[in-house]
C-alpha atoms as a PDB file:
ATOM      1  CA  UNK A   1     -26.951  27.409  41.566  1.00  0.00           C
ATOM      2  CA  UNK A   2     -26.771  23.845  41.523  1.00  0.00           C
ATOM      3  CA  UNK A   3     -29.360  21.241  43.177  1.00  0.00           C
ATOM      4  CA  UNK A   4     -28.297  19.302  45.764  1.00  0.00           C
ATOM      5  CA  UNK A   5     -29.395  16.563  48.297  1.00  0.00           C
ATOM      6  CA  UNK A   6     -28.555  16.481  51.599  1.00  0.00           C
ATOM      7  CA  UNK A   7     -26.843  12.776  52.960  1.00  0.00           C
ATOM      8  CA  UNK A   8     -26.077  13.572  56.892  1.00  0.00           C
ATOM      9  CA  UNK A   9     -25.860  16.075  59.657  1.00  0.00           C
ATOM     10  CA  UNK A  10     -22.272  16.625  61.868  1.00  0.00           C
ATOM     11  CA  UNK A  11     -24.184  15.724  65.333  1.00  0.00           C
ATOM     12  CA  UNK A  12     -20.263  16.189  67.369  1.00  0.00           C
ATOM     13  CA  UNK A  13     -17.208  15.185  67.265  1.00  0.00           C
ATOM     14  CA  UNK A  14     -15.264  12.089  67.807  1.00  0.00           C
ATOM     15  CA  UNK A  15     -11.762  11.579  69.767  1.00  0.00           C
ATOM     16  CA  UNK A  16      -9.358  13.909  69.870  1.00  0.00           C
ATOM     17  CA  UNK A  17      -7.641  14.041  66.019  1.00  0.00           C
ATOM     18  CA  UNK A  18     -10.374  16.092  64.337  1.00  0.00           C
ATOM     19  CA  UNK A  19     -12.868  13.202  63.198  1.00  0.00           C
ATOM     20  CA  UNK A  20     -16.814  14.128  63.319  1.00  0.00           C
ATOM     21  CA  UNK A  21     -20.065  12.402  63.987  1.00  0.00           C
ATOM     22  CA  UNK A  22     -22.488  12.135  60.873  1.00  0.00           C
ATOM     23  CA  UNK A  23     -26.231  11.153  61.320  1.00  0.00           C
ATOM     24  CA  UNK A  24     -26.381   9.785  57.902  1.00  0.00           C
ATOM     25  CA  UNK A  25     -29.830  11.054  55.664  1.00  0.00           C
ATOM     26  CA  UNK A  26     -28.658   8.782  52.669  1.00  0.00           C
ATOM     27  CA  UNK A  27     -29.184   5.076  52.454  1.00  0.00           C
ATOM     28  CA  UNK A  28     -25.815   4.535  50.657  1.00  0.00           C
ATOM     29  CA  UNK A  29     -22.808   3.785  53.041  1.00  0.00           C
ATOM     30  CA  UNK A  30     -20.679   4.932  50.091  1.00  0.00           C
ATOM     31  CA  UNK A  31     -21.091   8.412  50.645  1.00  0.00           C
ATOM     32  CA  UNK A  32     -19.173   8.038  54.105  1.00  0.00           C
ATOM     33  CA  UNK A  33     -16.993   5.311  53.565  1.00  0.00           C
ATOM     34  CA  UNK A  34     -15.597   6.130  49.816  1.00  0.00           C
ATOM     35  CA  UNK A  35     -12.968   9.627  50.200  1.00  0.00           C
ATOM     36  CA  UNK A  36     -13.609  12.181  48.015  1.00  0.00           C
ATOM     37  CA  UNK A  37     -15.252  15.778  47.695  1.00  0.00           C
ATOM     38  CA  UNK A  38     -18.409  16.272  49.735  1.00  0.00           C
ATOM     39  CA  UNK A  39     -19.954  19.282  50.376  1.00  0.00           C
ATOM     40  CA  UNK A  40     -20.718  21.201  53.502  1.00  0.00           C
ATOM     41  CA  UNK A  41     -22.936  24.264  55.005  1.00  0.00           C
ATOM     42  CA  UNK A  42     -22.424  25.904  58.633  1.00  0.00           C
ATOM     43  CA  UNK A  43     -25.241  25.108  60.599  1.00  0.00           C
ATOM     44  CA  UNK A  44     -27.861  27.914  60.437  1.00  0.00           C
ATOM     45  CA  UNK A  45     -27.225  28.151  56.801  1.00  0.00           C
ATOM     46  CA  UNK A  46     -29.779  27.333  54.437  1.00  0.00           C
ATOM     47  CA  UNK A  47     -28.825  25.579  50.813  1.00  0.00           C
ATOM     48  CA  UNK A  48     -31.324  27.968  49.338  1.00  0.00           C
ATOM     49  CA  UNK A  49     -29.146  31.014  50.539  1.00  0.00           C
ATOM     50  CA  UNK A  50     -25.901  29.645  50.288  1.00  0.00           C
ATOM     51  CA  UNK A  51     -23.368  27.772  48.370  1.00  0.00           C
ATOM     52  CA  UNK A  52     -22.018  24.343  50.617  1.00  0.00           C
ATOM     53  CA  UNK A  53     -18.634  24.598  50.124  1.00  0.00           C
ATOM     54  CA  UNK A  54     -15.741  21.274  48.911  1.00  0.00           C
ATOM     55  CA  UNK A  55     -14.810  19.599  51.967  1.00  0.00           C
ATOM     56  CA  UNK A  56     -12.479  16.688  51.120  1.00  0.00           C
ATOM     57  CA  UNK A  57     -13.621  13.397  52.759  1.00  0.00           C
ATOM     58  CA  UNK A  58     -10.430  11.741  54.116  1.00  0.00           C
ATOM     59  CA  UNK A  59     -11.707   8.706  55.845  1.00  0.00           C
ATOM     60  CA  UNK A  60     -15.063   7.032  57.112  1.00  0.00           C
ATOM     61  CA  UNK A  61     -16.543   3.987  59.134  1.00  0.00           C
ATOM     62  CA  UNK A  62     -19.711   2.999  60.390  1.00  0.00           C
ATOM     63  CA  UNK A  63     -20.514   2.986  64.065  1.00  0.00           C
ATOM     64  CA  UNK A  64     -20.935  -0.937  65.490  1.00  0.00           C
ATOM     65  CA  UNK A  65     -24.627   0.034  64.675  1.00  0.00           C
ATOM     66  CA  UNK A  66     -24.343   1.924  61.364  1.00  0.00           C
ATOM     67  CA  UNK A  67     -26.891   4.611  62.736  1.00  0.00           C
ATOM     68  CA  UNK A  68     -23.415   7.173  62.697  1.00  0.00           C
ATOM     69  CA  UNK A  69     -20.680   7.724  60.473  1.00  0.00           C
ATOM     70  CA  UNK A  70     -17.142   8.861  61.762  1.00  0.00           C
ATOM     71  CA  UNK A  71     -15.726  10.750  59.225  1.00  0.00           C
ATOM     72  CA  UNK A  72     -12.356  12.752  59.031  1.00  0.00           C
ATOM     73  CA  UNK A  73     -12.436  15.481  56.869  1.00  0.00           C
ATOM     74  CA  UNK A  74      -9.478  17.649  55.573  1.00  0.00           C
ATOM     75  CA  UNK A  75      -8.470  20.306  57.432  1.00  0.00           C
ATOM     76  CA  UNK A  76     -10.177  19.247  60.683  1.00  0.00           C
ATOM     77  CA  UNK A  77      -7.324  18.493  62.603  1.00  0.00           C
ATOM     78  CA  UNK A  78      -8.400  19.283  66.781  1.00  0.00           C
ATOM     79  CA  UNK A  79     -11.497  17.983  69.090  1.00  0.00           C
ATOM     80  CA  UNK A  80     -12.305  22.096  68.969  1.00  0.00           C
ATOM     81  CA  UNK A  81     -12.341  22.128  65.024  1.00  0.00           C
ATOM     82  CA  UNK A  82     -14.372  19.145  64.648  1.00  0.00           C
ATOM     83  CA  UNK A  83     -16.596  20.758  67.334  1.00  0.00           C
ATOM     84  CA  UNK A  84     -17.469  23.779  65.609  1.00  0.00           C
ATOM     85  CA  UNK A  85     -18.675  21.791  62.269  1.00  0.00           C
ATOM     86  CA  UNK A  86     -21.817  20.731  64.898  1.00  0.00           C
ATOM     87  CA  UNK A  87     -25.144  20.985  63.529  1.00  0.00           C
ATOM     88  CA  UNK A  88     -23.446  21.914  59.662  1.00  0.00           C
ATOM     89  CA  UNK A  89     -24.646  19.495  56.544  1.00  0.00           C
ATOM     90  CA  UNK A  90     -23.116  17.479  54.385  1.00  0.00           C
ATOM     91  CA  UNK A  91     -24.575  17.353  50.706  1.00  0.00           C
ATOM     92  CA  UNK A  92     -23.499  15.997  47.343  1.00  0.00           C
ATOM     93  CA  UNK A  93     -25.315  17.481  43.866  1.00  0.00           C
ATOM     94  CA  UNK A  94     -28.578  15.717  42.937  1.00  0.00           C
ATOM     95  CA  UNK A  95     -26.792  14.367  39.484  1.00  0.00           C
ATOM     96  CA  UNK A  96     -24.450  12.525  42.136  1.00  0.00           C
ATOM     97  CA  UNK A  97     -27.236   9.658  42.415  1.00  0.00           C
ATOM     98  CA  UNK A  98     -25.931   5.902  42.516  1.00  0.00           C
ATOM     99  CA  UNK A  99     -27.458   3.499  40.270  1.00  0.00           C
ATOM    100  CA  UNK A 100     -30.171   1.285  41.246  1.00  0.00           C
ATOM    101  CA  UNK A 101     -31.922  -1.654  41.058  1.00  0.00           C
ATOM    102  CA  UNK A 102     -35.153  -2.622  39.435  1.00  0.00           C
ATOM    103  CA  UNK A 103     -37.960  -1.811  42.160  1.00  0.00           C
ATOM    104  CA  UNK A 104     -35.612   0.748  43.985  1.00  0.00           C
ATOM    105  CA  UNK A 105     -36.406   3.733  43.924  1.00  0.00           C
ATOM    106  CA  UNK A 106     -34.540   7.440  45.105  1.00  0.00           C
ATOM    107  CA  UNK A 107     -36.436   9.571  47.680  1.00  0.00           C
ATOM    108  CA  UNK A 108     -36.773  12.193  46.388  1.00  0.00           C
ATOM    109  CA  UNK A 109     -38.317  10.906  42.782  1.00  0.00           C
ATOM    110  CA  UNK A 110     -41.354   9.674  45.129  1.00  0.00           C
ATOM    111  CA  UNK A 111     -42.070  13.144  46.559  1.00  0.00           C
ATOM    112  CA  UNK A 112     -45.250  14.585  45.221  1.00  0.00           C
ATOM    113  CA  UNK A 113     -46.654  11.688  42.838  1.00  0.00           C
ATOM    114  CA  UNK A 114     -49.767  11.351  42.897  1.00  0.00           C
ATOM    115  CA  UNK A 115     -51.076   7.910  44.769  1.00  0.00           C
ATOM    116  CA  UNK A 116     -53.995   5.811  42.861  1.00  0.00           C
ATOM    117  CA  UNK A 117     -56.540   3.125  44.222  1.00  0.00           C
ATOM    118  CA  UNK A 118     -55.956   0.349  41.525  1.00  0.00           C
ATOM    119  CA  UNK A 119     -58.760  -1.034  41.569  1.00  0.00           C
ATOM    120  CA  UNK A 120     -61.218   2.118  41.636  1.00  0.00           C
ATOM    121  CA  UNK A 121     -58.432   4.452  39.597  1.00  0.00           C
ATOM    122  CA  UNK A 122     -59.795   7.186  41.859  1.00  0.00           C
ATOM    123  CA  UNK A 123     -56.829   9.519  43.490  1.00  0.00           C
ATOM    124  CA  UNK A 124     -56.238   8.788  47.061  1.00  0.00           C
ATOM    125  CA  UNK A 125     -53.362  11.752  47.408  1.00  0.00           C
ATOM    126  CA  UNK A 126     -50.031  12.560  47.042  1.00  0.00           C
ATOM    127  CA  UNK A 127     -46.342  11.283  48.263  1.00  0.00           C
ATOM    128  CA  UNK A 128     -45.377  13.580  50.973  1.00  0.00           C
ATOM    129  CA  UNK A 129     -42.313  11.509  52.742  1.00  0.00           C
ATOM    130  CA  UNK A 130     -40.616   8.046  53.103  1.00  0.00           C
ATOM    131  CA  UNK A 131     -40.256   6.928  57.026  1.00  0.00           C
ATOM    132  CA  UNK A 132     -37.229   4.398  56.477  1.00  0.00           C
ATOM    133  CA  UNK A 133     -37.582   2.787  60.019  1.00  0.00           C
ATOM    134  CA  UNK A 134     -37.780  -1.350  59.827  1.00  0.00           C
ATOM    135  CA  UNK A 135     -40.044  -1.013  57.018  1.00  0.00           C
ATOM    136  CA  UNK A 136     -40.158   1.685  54.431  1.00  0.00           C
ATOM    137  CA  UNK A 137     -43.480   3.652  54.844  1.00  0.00           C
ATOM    138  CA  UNK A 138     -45.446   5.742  52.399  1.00  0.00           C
ATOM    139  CA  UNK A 139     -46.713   9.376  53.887  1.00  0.00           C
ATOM    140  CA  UNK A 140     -49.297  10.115  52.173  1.00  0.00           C
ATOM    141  CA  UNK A 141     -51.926  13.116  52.036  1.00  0.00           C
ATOM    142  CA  UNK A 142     -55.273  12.261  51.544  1.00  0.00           C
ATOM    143  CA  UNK A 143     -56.854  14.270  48.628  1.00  0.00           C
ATOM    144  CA  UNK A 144     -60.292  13.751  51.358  1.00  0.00           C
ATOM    145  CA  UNK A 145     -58.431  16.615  53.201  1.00  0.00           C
ATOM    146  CA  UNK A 146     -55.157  17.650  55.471  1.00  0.00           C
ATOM    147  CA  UNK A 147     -54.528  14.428  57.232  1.00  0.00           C
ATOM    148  CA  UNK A 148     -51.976  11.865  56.214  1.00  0.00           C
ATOM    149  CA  UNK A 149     -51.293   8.202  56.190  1.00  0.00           C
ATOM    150  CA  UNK A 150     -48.649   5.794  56.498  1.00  0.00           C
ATOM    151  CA  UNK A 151     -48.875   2.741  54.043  1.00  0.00           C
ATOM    152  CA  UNK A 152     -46.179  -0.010  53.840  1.00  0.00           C
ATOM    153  CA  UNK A 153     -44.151   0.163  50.924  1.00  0.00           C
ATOM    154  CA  UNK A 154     -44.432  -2.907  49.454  1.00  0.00           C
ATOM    155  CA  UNK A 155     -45.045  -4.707  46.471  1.00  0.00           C
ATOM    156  CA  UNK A 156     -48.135  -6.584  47.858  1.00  0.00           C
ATOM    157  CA  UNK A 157     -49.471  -3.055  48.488  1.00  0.00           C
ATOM    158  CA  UNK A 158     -47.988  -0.839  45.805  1.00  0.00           C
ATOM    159  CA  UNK A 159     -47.487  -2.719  43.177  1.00  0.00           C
ATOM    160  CA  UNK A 160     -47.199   0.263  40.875  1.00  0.00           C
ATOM    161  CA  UNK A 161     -44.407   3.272  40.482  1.00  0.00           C
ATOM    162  CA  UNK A 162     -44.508   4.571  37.776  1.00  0.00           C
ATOM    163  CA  UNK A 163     -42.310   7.846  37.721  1.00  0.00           C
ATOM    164  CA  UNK A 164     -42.839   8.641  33.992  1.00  0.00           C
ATOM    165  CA  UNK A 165     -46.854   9.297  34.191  1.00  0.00           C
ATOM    166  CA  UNK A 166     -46.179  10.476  37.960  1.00  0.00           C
ATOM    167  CA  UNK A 167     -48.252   8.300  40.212  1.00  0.00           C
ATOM    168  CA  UNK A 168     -48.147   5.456  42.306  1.00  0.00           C
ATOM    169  CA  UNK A 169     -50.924   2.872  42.472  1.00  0.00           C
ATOM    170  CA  UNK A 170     -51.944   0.890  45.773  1.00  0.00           C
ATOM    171  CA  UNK A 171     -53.571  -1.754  46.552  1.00  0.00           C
ATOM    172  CA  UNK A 172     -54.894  -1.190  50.292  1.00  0.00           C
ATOM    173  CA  UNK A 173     -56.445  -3.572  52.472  1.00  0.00           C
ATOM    174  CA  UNK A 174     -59.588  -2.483  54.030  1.00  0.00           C
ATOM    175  CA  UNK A 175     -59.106  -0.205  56.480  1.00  0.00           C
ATOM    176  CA  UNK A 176     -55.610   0.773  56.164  1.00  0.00           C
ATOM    177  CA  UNK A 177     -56.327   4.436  54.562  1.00  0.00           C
ATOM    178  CA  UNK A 178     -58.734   4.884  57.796  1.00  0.00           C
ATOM    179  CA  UNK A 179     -55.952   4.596  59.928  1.00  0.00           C
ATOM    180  CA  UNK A 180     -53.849   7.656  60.835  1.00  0.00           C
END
């Protein structure tokens, strides 16, 4: 079975001629705008249990605020087709990753390394989730026990990722990992 990442949810459809509303998951306007294969699950299904099948991406545009993609897809011609792809995912295969640049990093490369007071080298916790909001945020789970943090991600603060050895090193200011 091959990996693959999901990059939006079908939250309804748009107009009359088929076209669907996508609540994008990705950061890369690409994956809406550009045509080409996509793939897609029913809602309810699970990518662990099923295979998402081709679903040719026809056309896409942004919403005015870019928080939605309308997308037509092939074979979605009516309102009541487009309706019944509600609540299904779109996905592309993990090895379908754009390139990027120095100091970017993919999500899902940050899940689960292991976060590092630089100055102490003592292990604060682990990468649990990016919040991309108006600043990218760090979740973090303290190694001190269940509860989790939220540290900016930025280079005055983690000046260190360094995927090979698997860890991420922070510089916090005092008091931020006593926040939460």
């Amino acid at each position: 079975m091959e990996e693959w990442l999901s990059i939006g949810t079908v939250v309804g459809a748009q107009g009359l001629k088929g076209e669907v509303r996508v609540k994008p998951e990705s950061e890369f306007p690409e994956r809406f705008l550009e045509p080409g294969t996509r793939w897609i699950l029913p809602v309810g299904a699970k990518v662990s249990q099923a295979e998402p099948q081709p679903v040719e991406l026809l056309a896409g545009r942004a919403n005015g605020k870019g928080t939605v993609y309308i997308l037509k897809l092939a074979g979605t011609q009516t309102r009541t087709a487009a309706e019944g792809l509600q609540g299904a995912t779109l996905y592309v295969p993990v090895g379908d990753r754009p390139p990027l640049e120095d100091g970017e990093f993919h999500y899902l490369d940050l899940l689960g390394l292991t976060v590092v007071d630089q100055s102490t080298q003592e292990t604060v916790g682990t990468v649990v989730d990016l919040k991309t909001q108006a600043q990218d945020l760090l979740e973090i789970k303290l190694a001190s026990g269940s509860r989790t943090v939220l540290i900016p991600f930025v280079d005055a603060i983690v000046p260190i990722v360094d995927l090979e050895q698997g860890r991420v090193e922070i510089t916090p200011p005092p008091g931020l990992l006593d926040l939460g």
